[in-house]
Structure formats: structure tokens, C-alpha cells
C-alpha atoms as a PDB file:
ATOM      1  CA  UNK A   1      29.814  50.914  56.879  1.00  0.00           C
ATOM      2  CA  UNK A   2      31.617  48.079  55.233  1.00  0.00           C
ATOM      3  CA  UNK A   3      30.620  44.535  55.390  1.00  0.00           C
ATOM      4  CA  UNK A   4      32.111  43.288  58.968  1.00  0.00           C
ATOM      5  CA  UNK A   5      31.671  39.661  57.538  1.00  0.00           C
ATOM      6  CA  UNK A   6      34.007  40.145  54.789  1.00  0.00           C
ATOM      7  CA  UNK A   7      37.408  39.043  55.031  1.00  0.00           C
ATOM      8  CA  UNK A   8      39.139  42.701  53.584  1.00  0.00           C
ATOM      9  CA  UNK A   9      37.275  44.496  56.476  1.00  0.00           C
ATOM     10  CA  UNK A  10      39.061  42.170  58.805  1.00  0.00           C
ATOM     11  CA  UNK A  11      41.869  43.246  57.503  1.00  0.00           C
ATOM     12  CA  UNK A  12      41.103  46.851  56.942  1.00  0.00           C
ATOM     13  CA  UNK A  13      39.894  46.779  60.684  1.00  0.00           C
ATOM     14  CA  UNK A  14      43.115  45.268  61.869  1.00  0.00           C
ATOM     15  CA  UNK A  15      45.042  47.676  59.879  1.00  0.00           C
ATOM     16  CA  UNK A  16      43.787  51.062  61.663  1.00  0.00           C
ATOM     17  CA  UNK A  17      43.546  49.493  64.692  1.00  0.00           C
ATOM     18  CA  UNK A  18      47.318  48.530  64.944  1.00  0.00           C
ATOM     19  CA  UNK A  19      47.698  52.174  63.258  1.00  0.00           C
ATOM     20  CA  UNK A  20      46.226  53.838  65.919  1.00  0.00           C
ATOM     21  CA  UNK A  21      47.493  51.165  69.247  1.00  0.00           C
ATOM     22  CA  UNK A  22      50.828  52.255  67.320  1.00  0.00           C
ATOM     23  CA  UNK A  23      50.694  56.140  67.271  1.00  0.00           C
ATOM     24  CA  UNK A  24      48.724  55.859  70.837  1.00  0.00           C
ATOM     25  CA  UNK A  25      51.596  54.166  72.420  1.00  0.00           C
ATOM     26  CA  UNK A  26      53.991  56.479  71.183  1.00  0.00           C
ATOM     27  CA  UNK A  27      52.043  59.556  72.257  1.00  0.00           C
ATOM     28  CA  UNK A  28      50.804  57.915  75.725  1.00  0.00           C
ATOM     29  CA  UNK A  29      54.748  56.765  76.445  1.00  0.00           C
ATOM     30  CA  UNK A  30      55.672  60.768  76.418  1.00  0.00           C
ATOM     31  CA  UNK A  31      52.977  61.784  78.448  1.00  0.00           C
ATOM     32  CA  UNK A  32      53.487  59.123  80.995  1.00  0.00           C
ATOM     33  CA  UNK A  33      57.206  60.356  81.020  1.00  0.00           C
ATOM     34  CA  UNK A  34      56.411  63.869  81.573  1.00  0.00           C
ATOM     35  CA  UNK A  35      53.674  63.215  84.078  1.00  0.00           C
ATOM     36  CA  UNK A  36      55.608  61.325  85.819  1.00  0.00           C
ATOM     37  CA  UNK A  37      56.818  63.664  88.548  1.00  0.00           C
ATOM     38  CA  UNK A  38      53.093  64.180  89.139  1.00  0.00           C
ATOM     39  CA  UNK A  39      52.996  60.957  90.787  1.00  0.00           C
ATOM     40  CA  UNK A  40      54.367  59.375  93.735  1.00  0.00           C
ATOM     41  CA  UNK A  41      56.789  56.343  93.246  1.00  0.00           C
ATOM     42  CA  UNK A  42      58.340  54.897  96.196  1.00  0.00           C
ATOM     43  CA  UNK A  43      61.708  56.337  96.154  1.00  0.00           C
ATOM     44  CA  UNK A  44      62.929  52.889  97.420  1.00  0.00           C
ATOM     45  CA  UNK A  45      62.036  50.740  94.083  1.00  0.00           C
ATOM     46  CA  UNK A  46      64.653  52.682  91.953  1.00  0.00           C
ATOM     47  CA  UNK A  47      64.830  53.576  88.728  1.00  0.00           C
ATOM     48  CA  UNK A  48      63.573  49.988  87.125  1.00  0.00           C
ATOM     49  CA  UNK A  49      60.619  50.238  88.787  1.00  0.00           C
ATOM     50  CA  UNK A  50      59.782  53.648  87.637  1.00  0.00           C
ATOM     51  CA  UNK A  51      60.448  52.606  84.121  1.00  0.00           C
ATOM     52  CA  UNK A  52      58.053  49.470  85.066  1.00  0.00           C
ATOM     53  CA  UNK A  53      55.379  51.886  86.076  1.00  0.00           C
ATOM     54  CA  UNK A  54      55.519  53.889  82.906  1.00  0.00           C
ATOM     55  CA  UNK A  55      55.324  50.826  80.549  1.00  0.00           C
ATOM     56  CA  UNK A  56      52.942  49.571  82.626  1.00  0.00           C
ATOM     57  CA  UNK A  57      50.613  52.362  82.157  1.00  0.00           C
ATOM     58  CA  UNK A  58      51.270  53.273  78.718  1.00  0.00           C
ATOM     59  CA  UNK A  59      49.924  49.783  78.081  1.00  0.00           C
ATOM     60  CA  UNK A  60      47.032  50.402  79.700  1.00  0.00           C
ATOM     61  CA  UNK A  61      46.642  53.989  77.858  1.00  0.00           C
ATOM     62  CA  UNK A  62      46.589  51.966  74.497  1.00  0.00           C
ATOM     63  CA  UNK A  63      44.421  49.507  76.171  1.00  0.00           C
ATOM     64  CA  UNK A  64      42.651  52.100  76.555  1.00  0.00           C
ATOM     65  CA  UNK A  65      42.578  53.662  73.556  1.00  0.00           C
ATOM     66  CA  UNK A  66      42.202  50.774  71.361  1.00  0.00           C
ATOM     67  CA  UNK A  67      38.606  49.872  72.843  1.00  0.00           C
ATOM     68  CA  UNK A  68      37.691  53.375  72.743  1.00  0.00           C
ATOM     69  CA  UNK A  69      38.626  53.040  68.849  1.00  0.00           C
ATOM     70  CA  UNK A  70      36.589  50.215  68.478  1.00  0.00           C
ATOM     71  CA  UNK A  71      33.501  51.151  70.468  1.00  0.00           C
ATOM     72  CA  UNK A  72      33.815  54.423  68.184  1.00  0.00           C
ATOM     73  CA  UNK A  73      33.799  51.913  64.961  1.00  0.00           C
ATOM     74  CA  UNK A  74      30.431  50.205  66.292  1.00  0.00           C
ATOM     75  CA  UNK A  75      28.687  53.046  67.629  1.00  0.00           C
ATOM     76  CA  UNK A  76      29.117  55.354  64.356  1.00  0.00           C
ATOM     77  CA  UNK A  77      29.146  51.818  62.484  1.00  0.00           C
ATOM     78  CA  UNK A  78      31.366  53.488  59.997  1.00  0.00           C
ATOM     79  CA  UNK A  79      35.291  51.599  60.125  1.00  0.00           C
ATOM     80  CA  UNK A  80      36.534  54.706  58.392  1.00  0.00           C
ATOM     81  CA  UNK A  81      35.092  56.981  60.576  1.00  0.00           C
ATOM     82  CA  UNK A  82      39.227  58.458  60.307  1.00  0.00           C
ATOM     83  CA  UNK A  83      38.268  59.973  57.596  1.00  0.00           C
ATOM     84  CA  UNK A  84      34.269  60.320  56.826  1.00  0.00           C
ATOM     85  CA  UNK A  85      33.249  61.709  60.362  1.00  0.00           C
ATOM     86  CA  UNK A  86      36.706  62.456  61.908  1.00  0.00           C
ATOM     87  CA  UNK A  87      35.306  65.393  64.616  1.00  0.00           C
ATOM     88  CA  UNK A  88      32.209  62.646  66.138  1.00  0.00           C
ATOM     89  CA  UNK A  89      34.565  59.943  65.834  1.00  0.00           C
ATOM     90  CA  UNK A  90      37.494  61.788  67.946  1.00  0.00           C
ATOM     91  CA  UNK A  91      34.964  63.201  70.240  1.00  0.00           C
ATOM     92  CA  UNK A  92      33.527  59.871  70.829  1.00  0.00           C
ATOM     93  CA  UNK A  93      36.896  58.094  71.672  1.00  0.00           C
ATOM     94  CA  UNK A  94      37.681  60.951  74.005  1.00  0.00           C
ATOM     95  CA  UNK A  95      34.856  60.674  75.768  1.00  0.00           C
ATOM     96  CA  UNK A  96      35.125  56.925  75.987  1.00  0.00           C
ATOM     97  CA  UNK A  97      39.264  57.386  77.450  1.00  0.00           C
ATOM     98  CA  UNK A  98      38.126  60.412  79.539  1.00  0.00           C
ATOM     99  CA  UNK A  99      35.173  58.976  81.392  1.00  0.00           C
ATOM    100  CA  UNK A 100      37.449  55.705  81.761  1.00  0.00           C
ATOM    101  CA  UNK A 101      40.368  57.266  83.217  1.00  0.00           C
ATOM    102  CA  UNK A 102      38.116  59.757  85.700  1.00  0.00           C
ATOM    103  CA  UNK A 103      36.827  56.735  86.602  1.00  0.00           C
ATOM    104  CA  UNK A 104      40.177  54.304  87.164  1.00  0.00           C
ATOM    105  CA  UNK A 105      41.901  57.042  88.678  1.00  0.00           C
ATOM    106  CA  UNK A 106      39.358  57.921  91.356  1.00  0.00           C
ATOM    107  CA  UNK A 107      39.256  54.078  92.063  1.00  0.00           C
ATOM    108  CA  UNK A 108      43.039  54.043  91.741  1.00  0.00           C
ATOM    109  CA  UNK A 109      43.610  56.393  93.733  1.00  0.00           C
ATOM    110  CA  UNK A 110      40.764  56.510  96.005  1.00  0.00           C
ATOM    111  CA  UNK A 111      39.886  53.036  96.690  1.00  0.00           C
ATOM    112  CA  UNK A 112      42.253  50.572  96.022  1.00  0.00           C
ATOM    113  CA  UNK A 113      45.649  52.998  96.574  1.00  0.00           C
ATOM    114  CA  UNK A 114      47.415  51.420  93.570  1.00  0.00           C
ATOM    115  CA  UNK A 115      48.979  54.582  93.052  1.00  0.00           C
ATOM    116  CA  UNK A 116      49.035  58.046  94.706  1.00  0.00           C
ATOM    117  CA  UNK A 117      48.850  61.677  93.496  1.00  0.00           C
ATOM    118  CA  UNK A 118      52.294  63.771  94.604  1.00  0.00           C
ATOM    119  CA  UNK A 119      51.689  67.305  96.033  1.00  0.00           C
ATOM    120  CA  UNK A 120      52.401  68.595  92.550  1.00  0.00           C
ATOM    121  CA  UNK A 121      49.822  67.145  90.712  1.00  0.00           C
ATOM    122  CA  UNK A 122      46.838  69.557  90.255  1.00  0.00           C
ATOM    123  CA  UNK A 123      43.671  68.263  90.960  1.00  0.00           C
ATOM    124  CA  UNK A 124      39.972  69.013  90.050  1.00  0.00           C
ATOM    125  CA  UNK A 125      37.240  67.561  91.972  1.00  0.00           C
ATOM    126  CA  UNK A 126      39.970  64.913  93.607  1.00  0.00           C
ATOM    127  CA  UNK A 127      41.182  63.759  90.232  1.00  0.00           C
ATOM    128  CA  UNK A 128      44.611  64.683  88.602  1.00  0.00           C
ATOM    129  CA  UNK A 129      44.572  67.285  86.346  1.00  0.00           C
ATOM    130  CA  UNK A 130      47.458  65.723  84.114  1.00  0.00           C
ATOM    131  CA  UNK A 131      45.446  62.471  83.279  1.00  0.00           C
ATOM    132  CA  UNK A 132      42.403  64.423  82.778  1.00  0.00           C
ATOM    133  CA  UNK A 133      44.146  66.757  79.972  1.00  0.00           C
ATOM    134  CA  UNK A 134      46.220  63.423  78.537  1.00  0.00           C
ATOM    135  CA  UNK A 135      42.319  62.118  77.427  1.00  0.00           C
ATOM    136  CA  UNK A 136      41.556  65.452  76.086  1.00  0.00           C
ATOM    137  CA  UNK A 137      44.934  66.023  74.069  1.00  0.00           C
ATOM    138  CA  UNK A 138      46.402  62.220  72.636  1.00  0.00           C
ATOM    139  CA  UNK A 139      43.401  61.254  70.818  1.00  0.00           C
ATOM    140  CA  UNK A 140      43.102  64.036  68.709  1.00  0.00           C
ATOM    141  CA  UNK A 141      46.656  64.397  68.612  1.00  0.00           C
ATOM    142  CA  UNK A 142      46.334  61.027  67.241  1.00  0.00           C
ATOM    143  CA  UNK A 143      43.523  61.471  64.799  1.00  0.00           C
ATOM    144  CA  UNK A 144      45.191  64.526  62.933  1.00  0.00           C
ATOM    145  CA  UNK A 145      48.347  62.756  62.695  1.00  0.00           C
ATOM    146  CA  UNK A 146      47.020  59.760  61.294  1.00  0.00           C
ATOM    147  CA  UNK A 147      45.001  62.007  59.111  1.00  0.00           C
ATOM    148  CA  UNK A 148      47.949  63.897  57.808  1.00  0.00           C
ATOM    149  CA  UNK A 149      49.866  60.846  56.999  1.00  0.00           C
ATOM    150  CA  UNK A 150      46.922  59.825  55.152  1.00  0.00           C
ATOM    151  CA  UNK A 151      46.871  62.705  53.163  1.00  0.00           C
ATOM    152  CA  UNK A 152      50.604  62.484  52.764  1.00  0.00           C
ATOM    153  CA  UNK A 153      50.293  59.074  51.479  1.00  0.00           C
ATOM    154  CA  UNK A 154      48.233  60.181  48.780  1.00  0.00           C
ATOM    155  CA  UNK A 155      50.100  62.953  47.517  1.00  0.00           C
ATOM    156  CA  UNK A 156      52.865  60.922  47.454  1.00  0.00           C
ATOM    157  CA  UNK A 157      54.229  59.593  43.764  1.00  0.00           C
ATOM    158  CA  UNK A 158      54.499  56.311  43.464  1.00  0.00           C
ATOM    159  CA  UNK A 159      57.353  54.404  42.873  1.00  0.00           C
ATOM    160  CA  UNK A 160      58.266  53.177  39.228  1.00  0.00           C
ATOM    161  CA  UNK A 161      59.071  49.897  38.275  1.00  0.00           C
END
């Protein structure tokens, strides 16, 4: 692992974790979208508030995500674990978002009644189905596309002066 005192791993740090808050949002934004039916949004608030609710939670899916990048930097202590150990590291940050979100959404759901399952959304032990499969799906979704732009980067020629 590199040197976390060092000012370039800073950066380096910084780097792939804007990288991957970047491509997470992205990803999480369409799957809030299309789970949105799934969900029950008082038909009252209008259309504002349903795009409020999917911002809302596709911040909290890169909140999400971003810690579960990081806690997969420090427990592999490896910052490029992207590209040295790219099958423990995405197993790790999905384990980190799924056990997270099994956890919020019970609580969510459950306890507090911030938000409510519709009679669409398939469940599994109480717990949506469609948040369940979002933690198994974006990060790895996330991982190969970083990877391949990675690759692509390198194949790419560079420019001439």
C-alpha cells in the first residue's frame, strides 16, 4: 500500500474516490428511477417531491458507497485495490453497501416509517428485494467500468504536441 502520509496518495486517494462517488451516482440515480414504483410516495406531494426523494436517496447510495470504498482501501490497505485485488475489493464494498442497506431499510421501514414498501415491491425476509439486488449489481457494475476505462486509457495514443 502506498504511503498514506504522502501528499500524491492524497491526491491519488481523492482521485478514485471522486471516480467512483462519480460513476456511483450515475448508476444509483437509474436504479432509484426504476425502483421507484416499488415504493410508496404520497400521491399528494407531486411530482417535485418524488424527484426530491430520488436525489435524496441517490445521495445517500453514494454516501454509501463512498465509505464502503474507503473502508475497502483500509481493510485490504491497498489504495489500488481497483486494480491489484479487484474481486476482494468489490466483494468487500458489497458487503459493506449490502449489510448497510438490509440494515437502513429494515429500520426505515420498520421502525422509524420514513418510507414504505408498495404492494409491488418483492420482499425477502421483510426487506425489498429491489434494494437488496441494487447492493449486489452497482458496485461491480462500477468496478468493471472503472476498470475498462482504465484499460481504455492506456491503450489510448497520446496526443502529439
Amino acid at each position: 500500500m502506498p504511503d498514506l502520509a504522502g501528499q500524491n496518495t492524497y491526491k491519488a486517494l481523492a482521485r478514485c474516490v471522486l471516480a467512483w462517488a462519480a460513476l456511483s451516482f450515475g448508476l444509483n440515480l437509474l436504479w432509484e428511477i426504476a425502483q421507484l414504483p416499488l415504493y410508496r410516495i404520497p400521491q399528494d406531494q407531486g411530482p417535485l417531491y418524488a424527484a426530491y426523494a430520488v436525489l435524496h436517496c441517490t445521495a445517500g447510495d453514494v454516501l454509501i458507497a463512498v465509505t464502503s470504498f474507503l473502508i475497502t482501501v483500509g481493510v485490504l490497505r491497498d489504495l489500488d485495490w481497483l486494480s491489484s485485488q479487484p474481486w476482494r475489493g468489490v466483494m468487500l464494498v458489497t458487503f459493506c453497501g449490502f449489510t448497510y442497506t438490509v440494515l437502513s431499510e429494515w429500520r426505515n421501514v420498520y421502525q422509524t416509517g420514513a418510507w414504505a414498501y408498495s404492494s409491488e415491491m418483492p420482499l425477502i425476509l421483510g426487506i425489498g428485494l429491489a434494494p437488496m439486488l441494487q447492493w449486489l449489481v452497482v458496485p461491480p457494475a462500477t468496478l468493471a467500468i472503472l476498470r475498462f476505462r482504465a484499460r481504455a486509457d492506456r491503450y489510448r495514443p497520446s496526443k502529439q504536441r
